[in-house]
N, C-alpha and C. Protein backbone atom coordinates (compact mmCIF):
# COMPACT_ATOMS: atom_id res chain seq x y z
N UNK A 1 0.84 -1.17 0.00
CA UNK A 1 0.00 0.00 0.00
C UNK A 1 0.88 1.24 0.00
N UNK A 2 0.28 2.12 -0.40
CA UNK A 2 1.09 3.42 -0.60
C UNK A 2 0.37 4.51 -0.10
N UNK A 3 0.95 5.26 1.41
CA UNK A 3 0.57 6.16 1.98
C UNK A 3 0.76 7.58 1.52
N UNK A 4 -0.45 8.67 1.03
CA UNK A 4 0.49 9.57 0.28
C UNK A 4 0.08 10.84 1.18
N UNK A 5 0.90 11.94 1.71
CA UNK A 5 0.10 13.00 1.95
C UNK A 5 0.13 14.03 1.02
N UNK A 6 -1.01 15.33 1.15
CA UNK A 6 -0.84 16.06 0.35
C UNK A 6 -0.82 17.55 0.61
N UNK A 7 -0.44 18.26 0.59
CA UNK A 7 -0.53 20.02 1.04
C UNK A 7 -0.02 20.60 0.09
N UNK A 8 -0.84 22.03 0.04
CA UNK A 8 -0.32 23.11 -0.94
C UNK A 8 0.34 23.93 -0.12
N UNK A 9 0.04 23.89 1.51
CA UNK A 9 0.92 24.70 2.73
C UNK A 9 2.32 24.28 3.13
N UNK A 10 3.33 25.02 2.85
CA UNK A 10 4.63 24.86 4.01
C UNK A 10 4.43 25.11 5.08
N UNK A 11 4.94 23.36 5.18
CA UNK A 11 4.61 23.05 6.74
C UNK A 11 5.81 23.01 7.31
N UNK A 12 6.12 23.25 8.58
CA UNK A 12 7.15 22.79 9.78
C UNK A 12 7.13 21.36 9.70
N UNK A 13 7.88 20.90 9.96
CA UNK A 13 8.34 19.07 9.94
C UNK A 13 7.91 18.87 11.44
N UNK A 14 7.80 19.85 12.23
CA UNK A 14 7.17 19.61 13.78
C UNK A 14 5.64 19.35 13.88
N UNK A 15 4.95 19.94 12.62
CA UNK A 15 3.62 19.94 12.51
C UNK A 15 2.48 19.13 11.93
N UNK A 16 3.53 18.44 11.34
CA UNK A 16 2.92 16.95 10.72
C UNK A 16 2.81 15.78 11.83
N UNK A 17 1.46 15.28 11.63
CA UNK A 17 1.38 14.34 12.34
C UNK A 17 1.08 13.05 12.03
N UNK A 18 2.73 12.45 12.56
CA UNK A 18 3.02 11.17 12.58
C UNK A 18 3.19 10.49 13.37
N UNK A 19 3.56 9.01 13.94
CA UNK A 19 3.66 8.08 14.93
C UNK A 19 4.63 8.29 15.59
N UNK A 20 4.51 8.62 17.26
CA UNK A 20 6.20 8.74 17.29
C UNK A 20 7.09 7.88 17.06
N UNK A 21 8.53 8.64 16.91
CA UNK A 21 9.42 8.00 16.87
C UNK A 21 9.93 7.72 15.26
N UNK A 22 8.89 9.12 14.64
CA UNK A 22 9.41 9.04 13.39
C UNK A 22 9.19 10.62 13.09
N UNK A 23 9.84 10.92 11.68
CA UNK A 23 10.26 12.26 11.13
C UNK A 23 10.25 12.17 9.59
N UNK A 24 10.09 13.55 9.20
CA UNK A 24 9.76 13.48 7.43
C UNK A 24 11.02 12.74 6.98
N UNK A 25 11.94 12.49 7.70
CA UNK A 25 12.96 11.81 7.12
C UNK A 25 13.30 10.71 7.15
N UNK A 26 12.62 9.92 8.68
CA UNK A 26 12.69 8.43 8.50
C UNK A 26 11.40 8.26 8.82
N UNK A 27 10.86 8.37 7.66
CA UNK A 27 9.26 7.89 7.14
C UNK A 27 9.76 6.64 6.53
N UNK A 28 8.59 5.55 7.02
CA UNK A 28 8.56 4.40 6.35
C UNK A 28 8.45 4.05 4.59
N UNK A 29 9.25 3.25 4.42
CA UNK A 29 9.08 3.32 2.49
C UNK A 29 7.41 3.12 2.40
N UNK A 30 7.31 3.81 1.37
CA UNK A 30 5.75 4.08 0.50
C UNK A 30 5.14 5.02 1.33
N UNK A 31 5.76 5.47 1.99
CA UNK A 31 4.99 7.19 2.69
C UNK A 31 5.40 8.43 2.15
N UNK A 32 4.63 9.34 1.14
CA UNK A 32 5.27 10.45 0.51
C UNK A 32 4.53 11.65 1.34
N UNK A 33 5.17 12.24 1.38
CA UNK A 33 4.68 13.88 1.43
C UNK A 33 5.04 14.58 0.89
N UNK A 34 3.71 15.17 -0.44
CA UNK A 34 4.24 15.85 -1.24
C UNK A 34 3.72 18.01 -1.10
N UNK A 35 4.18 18.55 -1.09
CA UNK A 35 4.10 20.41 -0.87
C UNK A 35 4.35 20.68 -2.14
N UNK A 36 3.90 22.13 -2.37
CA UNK A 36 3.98 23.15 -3.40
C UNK A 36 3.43 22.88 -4.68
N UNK A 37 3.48 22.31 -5.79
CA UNK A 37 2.72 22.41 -6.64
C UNK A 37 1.92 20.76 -6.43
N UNK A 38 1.50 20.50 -5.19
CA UNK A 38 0.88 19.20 -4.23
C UNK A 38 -0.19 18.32 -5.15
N UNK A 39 -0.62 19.05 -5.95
CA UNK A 39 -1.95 18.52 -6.62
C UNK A 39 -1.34 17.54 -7.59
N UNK A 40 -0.64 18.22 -8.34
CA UNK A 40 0.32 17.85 -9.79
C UNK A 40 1.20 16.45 -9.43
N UNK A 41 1.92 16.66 -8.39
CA UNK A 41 2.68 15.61 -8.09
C UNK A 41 2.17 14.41 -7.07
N UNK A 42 0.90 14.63 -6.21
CA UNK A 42 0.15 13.40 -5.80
C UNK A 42 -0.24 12.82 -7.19
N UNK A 43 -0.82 13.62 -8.58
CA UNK A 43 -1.46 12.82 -9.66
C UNK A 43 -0.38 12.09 -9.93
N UNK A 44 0.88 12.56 -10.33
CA UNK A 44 1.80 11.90 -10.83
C UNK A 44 1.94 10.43 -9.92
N UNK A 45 1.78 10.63 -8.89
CA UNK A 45 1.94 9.57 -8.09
C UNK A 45 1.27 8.50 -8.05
N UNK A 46 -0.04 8.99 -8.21
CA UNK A 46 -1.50 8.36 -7.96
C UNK A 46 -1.08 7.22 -9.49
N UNK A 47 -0.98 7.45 -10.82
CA UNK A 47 -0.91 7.35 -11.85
C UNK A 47 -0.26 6.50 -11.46
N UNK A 48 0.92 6.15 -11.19
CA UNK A 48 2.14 5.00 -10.96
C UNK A 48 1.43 3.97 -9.92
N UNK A 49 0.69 4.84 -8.85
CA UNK A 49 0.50 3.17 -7.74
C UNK A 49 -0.72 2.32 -7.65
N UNK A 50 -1.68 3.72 -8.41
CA UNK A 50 -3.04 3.44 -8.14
C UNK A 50 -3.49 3.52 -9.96
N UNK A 51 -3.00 2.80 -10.81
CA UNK A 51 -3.87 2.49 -12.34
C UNK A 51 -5.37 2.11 -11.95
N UNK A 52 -5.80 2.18 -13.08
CA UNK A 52 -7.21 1.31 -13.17
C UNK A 52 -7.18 0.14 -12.56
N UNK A 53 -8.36 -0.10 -12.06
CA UNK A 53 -8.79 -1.36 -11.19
C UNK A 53 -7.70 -1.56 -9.48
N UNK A 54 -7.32 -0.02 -9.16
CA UNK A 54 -7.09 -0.48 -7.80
C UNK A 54 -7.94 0.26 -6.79
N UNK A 55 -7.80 0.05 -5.70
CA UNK A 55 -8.43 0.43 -4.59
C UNK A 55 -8.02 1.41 -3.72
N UNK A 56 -8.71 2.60 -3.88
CA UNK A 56 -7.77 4.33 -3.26
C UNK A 56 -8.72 4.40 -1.88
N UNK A 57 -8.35 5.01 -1.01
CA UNK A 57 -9.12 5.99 -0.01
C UNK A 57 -8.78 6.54 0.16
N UNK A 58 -9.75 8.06 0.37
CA UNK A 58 -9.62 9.42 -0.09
C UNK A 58 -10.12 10.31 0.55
N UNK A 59 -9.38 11.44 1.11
CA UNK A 59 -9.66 12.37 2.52
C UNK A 59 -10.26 13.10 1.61
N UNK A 60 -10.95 14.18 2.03
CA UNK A 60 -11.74 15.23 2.07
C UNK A 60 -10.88 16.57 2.44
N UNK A 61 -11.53 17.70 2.58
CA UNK A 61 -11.05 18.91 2.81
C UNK A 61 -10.70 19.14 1.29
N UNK A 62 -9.53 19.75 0.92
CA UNK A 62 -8.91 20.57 -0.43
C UNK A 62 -8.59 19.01 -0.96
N UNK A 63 -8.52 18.37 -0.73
CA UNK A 63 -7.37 17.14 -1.40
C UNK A 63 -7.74 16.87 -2.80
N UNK A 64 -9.52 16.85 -2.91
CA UNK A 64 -10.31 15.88 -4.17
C UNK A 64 -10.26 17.13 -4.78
N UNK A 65 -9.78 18.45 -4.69
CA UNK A 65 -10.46 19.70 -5.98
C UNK A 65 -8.83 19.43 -6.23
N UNK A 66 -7.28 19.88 -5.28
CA UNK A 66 -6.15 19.36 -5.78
C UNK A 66 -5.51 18.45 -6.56
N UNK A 67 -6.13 17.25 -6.31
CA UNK A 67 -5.82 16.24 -7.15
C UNK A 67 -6.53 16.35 -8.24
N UNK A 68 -7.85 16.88 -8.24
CA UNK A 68 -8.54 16.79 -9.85
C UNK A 68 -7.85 17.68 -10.41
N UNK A 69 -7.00 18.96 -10.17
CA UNK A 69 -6.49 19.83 -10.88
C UNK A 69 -5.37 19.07 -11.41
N UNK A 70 -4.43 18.44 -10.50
CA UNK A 70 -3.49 17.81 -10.73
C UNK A 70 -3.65 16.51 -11.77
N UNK A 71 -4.26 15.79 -11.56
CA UNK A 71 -4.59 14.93 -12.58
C UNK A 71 -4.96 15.53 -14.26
N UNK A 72 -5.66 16.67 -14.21
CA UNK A 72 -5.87 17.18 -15.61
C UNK A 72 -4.78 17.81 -16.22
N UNK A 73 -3.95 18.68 -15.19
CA UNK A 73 -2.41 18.69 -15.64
C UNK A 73 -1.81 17.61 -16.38
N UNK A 74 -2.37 16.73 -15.97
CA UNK A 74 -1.41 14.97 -16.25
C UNK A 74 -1.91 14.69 -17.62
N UNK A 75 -2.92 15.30 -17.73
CA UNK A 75 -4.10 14.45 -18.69
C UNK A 75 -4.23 13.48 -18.34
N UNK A 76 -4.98 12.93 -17.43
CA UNK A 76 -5.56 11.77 -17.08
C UNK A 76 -7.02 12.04 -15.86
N UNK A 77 -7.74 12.90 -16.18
CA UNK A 77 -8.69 13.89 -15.34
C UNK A 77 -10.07 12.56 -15.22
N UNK A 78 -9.46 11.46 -16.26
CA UNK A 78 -10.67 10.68 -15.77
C UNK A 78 -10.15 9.44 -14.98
N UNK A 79 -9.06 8.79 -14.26
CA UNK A 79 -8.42 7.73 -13.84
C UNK A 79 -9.18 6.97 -12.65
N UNK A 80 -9.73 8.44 -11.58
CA UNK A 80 -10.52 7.43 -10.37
C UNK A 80 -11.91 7.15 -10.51
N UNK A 81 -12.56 7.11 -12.04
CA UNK A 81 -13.29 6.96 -12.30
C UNK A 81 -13.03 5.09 -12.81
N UNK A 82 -11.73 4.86 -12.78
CA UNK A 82 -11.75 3.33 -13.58
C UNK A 82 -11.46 2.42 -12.21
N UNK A 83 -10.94 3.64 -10.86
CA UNK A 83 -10.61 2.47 -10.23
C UNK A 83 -11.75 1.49 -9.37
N UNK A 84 -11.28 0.43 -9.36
CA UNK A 84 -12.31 -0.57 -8.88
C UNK A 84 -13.05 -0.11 -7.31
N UNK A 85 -12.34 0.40 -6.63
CA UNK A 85 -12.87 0.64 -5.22
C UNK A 85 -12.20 2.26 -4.96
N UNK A 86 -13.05 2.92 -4.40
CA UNK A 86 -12.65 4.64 -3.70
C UNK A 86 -13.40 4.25 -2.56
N UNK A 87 -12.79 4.54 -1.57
CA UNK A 87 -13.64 4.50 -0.39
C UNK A 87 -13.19 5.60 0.57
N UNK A 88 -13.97 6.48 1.78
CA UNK A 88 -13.35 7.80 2.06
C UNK A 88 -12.65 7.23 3.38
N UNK A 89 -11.24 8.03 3.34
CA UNK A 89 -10.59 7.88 4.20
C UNK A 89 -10.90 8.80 5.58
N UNK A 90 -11.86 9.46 5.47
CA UNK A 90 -12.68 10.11 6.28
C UNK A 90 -13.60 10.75 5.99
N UNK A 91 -14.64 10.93 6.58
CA UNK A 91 -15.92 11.84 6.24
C UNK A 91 -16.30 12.47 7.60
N UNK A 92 -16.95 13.49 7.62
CA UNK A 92 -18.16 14.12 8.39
C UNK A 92 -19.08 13.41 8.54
N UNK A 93 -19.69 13.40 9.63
CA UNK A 93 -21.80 12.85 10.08
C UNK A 93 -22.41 14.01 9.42
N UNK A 94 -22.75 13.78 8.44
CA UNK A 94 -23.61 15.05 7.96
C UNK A 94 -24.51 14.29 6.54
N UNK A 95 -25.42 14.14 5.94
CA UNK A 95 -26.17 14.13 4.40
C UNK A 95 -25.20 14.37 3.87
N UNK A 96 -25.19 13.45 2.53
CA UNK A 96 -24.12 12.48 1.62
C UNK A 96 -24.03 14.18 0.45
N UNK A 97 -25.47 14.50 0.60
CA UNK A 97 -25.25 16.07 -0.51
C UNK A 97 -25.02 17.80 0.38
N UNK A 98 -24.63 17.45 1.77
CA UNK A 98 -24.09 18.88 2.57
C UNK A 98 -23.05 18.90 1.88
N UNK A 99 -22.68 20.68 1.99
CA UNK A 99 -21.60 20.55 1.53
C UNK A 99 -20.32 21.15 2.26
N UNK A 100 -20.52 20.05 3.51
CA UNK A 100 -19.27 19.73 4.46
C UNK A 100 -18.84 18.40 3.90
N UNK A 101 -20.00 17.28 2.89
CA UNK A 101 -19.41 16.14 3.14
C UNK A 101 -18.28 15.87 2.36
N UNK A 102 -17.44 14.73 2.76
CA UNK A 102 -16.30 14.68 2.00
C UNK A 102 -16.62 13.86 0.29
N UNK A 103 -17.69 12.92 0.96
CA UNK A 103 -18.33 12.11 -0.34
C UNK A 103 -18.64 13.21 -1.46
N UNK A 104 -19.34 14.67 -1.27
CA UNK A 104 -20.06 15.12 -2.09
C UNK A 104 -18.93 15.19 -2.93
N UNK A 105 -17.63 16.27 -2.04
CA UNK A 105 -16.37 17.19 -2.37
C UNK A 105 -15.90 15.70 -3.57
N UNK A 106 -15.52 14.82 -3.21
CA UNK A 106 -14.73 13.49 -3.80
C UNK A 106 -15.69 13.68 -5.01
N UNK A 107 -16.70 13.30 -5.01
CA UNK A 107 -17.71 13.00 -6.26
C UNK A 107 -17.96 14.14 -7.20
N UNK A 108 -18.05 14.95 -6.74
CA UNK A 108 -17.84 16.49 -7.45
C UNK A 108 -16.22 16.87 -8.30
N UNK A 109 -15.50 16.34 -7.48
CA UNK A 109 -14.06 17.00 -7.99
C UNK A 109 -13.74 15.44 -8.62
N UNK A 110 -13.64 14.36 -8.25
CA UNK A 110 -13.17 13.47 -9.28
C UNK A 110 -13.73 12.76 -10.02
N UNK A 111 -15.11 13.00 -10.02
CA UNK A 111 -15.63 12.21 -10.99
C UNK A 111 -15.95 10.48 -10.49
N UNK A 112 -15.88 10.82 -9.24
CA UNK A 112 -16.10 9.25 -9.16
C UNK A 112 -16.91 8.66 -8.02
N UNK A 113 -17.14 7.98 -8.12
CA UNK A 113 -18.24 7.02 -7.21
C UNK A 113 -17.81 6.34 -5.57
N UNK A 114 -17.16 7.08 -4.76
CA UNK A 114 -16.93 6.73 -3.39
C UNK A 114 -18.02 5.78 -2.44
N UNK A 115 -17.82 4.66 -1.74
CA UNK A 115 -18.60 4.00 -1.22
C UNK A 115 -18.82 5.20 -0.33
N UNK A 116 -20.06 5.13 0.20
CA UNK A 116 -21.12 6.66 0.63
C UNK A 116 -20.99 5.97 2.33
N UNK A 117 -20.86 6.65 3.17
CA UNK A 117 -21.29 6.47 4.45
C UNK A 117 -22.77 6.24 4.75
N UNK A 118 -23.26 5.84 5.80
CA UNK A 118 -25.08 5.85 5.76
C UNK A 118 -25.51 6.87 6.92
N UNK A 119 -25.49 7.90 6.52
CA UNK A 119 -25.43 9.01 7.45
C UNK A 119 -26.98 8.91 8.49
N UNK A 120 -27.70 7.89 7.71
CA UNK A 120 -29.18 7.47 8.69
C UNK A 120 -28.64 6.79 9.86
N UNK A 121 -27.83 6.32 10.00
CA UNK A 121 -27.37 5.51 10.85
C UNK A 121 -27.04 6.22 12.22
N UNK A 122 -26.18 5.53 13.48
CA UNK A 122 -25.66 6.50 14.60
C UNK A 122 -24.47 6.23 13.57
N UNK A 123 -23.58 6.98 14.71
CA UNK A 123 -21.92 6.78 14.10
C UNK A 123 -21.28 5.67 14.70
N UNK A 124 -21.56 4.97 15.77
CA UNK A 124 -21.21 3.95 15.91
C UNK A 124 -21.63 2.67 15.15
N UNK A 125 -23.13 2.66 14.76
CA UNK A 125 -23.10 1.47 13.81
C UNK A 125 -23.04 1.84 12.07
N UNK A 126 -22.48 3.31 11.74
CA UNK A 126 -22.37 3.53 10.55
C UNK A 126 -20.57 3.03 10.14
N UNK A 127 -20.22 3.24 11.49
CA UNK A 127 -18.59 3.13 11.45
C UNK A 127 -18.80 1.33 11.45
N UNK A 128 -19.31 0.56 11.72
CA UNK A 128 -19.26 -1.19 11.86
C UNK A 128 -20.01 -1.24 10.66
N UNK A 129 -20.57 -0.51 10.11
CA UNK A 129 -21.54 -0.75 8.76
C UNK A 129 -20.32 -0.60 7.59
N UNK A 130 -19.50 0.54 7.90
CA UNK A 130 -18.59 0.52 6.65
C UNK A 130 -17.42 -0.50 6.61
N UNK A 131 -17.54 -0.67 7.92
CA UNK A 131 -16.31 -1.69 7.91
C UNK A 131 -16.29 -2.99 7.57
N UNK A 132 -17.79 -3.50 7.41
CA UNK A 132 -18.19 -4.54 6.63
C UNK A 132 -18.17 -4.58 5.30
N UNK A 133 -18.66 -2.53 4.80
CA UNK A 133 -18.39 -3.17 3.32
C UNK A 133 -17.34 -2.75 2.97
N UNK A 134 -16.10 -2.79 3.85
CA UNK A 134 -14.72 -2.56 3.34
C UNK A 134 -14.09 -4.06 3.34
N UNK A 135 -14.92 -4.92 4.01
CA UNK A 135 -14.77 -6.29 4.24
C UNK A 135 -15.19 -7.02 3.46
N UNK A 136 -16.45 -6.98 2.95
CA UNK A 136 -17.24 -7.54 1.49
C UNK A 136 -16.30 -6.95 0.46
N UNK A 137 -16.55 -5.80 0.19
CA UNK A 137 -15.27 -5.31 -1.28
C UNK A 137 -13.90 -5.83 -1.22
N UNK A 138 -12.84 -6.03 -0.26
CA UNK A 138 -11.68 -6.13 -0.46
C UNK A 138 -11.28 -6.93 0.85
N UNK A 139 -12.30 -7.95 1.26
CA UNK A 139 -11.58 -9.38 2.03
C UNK A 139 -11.70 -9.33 3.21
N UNK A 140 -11.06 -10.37 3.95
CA UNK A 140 -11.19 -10.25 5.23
C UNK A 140 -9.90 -9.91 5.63
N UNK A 141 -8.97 -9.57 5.01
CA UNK A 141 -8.23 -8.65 5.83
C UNK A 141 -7.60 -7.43 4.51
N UNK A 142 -8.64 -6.19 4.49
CA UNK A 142 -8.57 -5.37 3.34
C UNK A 142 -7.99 -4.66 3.51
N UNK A 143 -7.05 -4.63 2.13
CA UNK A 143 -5.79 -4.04 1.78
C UNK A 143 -6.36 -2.91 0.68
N UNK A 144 -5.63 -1.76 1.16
CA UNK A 144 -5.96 -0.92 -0.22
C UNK A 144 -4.58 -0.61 -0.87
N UNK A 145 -4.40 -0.24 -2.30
CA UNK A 145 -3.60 0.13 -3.18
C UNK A 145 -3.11 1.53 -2.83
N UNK A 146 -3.56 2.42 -2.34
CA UNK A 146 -3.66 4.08 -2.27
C UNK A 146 -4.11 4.69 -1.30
N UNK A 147 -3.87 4.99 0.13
CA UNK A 147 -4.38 6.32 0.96
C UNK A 147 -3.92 7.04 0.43
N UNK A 148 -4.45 8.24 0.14
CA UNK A 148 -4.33 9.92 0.24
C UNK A 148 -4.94 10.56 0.89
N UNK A 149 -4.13 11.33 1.86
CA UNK A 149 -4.55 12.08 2.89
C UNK A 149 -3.90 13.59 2.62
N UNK A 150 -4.93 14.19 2.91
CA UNK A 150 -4.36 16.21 2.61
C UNK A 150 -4.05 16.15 4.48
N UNK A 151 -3.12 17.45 3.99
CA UNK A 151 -2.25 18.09 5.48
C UNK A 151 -3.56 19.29 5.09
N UNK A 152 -3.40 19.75 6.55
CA UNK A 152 -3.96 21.09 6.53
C UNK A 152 -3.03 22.07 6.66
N UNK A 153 -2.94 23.00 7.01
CA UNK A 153 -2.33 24.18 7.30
C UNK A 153 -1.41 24.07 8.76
N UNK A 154 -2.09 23.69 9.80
CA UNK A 154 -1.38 23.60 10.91
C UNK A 154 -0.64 21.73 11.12
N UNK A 155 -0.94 21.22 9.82
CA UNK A 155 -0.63 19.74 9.60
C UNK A 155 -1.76 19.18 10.39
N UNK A 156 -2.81 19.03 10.45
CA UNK A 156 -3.79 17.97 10.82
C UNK A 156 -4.08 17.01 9.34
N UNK A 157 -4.14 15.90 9.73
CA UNK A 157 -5.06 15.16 8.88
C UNK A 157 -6.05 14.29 9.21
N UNK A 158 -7.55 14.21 8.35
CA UNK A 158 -8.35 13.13 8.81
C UNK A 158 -8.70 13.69 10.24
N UNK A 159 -8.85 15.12 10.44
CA UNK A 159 -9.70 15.39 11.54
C UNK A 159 -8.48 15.61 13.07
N UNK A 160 -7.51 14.94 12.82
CA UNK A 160 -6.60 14.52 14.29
C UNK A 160 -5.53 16.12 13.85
N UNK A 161 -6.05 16.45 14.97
CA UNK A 161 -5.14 17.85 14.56
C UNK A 161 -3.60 17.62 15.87
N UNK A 162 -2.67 18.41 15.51
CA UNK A 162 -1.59 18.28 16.09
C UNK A 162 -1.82 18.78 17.94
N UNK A 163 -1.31 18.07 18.81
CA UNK A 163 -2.01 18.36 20.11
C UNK A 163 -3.06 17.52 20.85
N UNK A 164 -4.26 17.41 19.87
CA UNK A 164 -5.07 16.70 20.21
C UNK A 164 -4.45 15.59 21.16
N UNK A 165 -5.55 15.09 22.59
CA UNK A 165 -5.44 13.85 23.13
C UNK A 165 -5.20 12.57 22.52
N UNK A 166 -6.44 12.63 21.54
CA UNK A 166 -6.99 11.36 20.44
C UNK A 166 -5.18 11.34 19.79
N UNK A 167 -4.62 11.89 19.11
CA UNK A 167 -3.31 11.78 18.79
C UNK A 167 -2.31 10.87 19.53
N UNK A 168 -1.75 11.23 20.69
CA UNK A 168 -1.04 10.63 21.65
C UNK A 168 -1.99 9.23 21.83
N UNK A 169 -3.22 8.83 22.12
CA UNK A 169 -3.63 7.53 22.18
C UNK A 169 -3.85 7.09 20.59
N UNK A 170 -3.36 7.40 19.75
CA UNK A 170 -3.62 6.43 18.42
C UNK A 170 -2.22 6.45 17.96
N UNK A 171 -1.45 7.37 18.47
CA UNK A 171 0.07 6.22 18.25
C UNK A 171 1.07 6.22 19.08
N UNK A 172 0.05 5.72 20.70
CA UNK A 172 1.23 5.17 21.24
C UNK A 172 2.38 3.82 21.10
């Protein structure tokens, strides 16, 4: 699998958040973090790990309008439309058409069909609901081809901002 992050912000290497006991420099192989023209060079990336028929998950915030820019740079503005599975690497509790959700942002900017959260649900059995059909689509022990995750500005990703409690207990 290939972990990718993405930002159009210069970030501090203090502000990214990773597991301790690691640094932008001894990041594990297949972990990129890519800055500055971020969109262009996640596509480039995306293109090499994630072809047609693999399996991406895909943050929300700026990431899905970046990468669609970036990908049309590439000429290849239609690619996560072939892959076999998109599934979101995070979303909001909110209706699949607000437009906080990450599903809408993904489906809007790439053109493609993300397995949808069931926002009827609580969040506790929407979170055991997806995890089944991440289990039906891609096995009982599912592997994906592609995370992409956007940095924010102060380096949060996927909601876990730098500081946070939840941080320190998810990689101790």
């Amino acid at each position: 699998m290939s972990l990718l992050f993405v930002t159009p912000f210069a970030l501090k290497p203090n502000r990214v958040v990773l597991p301790a006991g690691t640094s932008t420099t001894t990041m594990t192989a297949g972990v990129q973090v890519y800055v500055g023209d971020a969109g262009y060079l996640a596509a480039m990336h995306v293109i090499n790990v994630a072809p047609e028929k693999s399996s991406v998950a895909v943050s929300g915030g700026s990431l899905p309008k970046l990468l669609a820019g970036g990908l049309k740079k590439a000429e290849k503005p239609n690619l996560p439309s072939t892959w076999a599975n998109t599934f979101l690497a995070d979303e909001r509790w909110v209706p699949l058409d607000h437009e906080d959700s990450n599903y809408r942002s993904i489906k809007q900017h790439l053109r493609c069909d993300p397995v949808p959260i069931k926002p009827s649900l609580s969040v506790q059995d929407g979170a055991l609901d997806y995890a089944s059909r991440l289990v039906s689509s891609l096995g009982t022990l599912p592997s994906l081809d592609c995370v992409l995750l956007g940095l924010g500005p102060d380096g949060h990703t996927c909601s876990l901002f730098p500081g946070h409690p939840l941080v320190s207990i998810l990689f101790l």
